[in-house]
N, C-alpha and C. Protein backbone atom coordinates (compact mmCIF):
# COMPACT_ATOMS: atom_id res chain seq x y z
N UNK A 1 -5.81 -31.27 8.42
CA UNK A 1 -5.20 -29.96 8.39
C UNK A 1 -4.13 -29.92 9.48
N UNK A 2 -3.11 -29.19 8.92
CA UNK A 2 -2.13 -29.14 10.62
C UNK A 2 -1.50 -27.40 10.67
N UNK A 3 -1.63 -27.25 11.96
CA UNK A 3 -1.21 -25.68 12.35
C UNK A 3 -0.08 -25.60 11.68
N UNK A 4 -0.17 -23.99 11.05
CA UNK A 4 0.75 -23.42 10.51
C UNK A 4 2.29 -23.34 11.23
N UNK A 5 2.25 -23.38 12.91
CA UNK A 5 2.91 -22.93 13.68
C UNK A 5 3.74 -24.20 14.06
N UNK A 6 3.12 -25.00 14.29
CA UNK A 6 4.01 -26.19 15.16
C UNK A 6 3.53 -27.69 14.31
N UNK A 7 2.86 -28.24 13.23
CA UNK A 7 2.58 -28.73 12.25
C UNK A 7 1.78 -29.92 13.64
N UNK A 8 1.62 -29.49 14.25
CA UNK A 8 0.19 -30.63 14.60
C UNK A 8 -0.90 -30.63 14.13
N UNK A 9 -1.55 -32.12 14.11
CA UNK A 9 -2.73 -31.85 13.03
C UNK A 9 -3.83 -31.72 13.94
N UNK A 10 -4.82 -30.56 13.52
CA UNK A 10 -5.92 -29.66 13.72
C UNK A 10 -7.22 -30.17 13.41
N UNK A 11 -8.37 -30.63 13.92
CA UNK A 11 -9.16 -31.12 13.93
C UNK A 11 -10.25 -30.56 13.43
N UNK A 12 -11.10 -29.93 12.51
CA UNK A 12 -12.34 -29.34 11.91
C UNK A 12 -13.16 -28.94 12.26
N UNK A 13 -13.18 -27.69 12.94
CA UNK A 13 -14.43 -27.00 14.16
C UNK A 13 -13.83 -27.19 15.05
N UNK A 14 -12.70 -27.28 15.68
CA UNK A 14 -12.26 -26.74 16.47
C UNK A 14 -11.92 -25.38 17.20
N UNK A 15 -11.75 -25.13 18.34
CA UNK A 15 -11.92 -23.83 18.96
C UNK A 15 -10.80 -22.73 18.56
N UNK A 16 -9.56 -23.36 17.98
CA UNK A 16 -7.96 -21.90 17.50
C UNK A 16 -8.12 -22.80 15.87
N UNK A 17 -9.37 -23.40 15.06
CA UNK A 17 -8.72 -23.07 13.85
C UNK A 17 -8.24 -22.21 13.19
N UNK A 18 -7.12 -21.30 12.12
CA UNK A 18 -6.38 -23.15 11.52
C UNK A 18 -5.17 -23.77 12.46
N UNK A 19 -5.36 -23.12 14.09
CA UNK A 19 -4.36 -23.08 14.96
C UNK A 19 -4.64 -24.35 15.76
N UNK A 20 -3.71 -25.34 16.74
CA UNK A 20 -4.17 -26.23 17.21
C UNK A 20 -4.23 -26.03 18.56
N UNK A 21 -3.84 -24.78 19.08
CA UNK A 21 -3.95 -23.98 20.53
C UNK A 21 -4.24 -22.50 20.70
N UNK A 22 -4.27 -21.90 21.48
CA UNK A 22 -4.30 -20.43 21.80
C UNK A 22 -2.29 -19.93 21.68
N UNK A 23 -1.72 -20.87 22.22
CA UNK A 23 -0.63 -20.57 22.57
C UNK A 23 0.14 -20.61 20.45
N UNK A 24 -0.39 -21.37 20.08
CA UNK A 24 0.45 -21.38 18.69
C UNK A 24 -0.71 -19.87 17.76
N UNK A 25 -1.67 -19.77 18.17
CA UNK A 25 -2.22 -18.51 17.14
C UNK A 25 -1.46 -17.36 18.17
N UNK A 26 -1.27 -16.81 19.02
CA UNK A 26 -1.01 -16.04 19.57
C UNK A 26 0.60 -15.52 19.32
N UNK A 27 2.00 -16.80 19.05
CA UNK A 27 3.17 -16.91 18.16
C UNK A 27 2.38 -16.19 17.10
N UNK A 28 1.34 -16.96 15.90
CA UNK A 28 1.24 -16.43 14.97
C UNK A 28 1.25 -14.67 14.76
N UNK A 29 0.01 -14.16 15.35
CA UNK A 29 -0.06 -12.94 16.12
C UNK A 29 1.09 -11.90 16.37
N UNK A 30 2.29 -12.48 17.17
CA UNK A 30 3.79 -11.89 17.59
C UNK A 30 4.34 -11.96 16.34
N UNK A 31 4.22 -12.77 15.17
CA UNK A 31 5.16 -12.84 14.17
C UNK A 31 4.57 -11.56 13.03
N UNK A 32 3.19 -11.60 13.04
CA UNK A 32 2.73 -10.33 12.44
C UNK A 32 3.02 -9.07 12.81
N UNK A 33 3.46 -8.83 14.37
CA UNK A 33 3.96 -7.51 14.92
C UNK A 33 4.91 -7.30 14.89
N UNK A 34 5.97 -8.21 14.60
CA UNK A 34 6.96 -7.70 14.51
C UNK A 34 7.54 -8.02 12.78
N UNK A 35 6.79 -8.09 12.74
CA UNK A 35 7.15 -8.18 11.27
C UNK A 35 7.58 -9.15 10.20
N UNK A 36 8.06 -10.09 11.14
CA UNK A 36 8.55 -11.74 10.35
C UNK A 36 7.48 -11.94 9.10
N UNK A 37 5.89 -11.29 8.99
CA UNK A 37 5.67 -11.74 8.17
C UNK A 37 5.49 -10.96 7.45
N UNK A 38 6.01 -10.75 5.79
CA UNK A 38 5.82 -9.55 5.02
C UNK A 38 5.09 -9.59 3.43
N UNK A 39 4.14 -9.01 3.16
CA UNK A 39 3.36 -9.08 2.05
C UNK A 39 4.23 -7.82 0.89
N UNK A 40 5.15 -8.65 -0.30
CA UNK A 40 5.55 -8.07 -1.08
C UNK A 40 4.81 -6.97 -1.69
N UNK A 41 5.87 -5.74 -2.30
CA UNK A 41 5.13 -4.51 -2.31
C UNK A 41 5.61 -4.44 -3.65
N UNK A 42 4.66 -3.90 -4.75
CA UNK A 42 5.85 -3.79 -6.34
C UNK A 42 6.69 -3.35 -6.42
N UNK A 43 7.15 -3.80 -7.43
CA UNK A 43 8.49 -3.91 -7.65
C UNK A 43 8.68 -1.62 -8.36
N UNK A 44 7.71 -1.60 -9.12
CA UNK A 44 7.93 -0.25 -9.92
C UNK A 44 6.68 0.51 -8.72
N UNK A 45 7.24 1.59 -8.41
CA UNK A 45 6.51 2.53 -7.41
C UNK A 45 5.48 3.38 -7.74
N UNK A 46 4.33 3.64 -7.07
CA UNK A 46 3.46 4.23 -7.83
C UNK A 46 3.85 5.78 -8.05
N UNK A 47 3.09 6.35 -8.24
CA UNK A 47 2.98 7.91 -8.53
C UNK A 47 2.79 8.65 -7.35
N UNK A 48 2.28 8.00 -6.80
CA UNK A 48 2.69 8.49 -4.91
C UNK A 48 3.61 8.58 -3.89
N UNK A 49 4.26 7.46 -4.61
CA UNK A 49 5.74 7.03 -3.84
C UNK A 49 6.38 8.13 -4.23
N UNK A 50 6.69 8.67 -5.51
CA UNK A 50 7.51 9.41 -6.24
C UNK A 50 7.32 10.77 -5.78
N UNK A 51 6.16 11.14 -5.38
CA UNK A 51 5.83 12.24 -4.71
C UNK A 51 5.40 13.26 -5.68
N UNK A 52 4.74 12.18 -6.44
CA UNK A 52 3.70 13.63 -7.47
C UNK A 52 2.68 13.72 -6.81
N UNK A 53 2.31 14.59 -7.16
CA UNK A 53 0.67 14.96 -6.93
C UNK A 53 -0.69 14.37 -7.53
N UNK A 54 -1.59 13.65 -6.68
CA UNK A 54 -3.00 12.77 -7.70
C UNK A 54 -3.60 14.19 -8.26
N UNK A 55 -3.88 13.45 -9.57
CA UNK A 55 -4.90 14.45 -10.51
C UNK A 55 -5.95 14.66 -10.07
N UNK A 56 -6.42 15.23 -9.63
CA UNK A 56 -8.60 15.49 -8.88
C UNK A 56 -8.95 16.50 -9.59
N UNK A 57 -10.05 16.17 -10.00
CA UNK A 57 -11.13 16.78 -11.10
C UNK A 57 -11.72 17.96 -9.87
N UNK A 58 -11.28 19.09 -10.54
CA UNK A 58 -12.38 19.96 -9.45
C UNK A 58 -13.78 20.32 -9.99
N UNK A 59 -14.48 20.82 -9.35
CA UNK A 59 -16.00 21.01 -9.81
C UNK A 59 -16.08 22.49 -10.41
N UNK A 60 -16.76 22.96 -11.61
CA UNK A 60 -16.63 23.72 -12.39
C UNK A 60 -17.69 25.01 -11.33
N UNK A 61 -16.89 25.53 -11.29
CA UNK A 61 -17.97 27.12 -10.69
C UNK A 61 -18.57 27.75 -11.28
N UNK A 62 -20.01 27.62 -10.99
CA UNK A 62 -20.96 28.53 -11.60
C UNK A 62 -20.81 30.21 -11.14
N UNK A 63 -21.70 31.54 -12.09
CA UNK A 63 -21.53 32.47 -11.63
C UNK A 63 -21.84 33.05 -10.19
N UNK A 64 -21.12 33.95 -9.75
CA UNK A 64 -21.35 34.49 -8.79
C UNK A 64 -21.34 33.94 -6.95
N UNK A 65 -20.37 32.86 -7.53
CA UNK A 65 -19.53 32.83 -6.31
C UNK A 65 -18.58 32.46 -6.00
């Protein structure tokens, strides 16, 4: 296996798997905060984005209150 970060190869039960230091998971870490890494969002927006309103079932009221 070799770290995502600096492609040295990573040894199996080691102490920063799948990292081969503290210093290369911790890069990893900084790249998630600032954003370098980004998980695509669809392409067509939901019904939320658009700013409708979700449908919710309300509960039917019995008499007298």
């Amino acid at each position: 296996m070799k770290c995502p970060i600096c492609q040295k190869s990573v040894e199996p039960g080691g102490g920063w798997v799948p990292f081969c230091s503290d210093r290369c998971r911790l890069i990893d870490l900084g790249n998630w905060a600032s954003e370098k890494y980004r998980i695509p969002a669809p392409l067509e927006p939901s019904a939320a984005d658009q700013g409708e309103p979700e449908q919710h079932e309300q509960p039917e009221r019995g008499q007298g209150q």
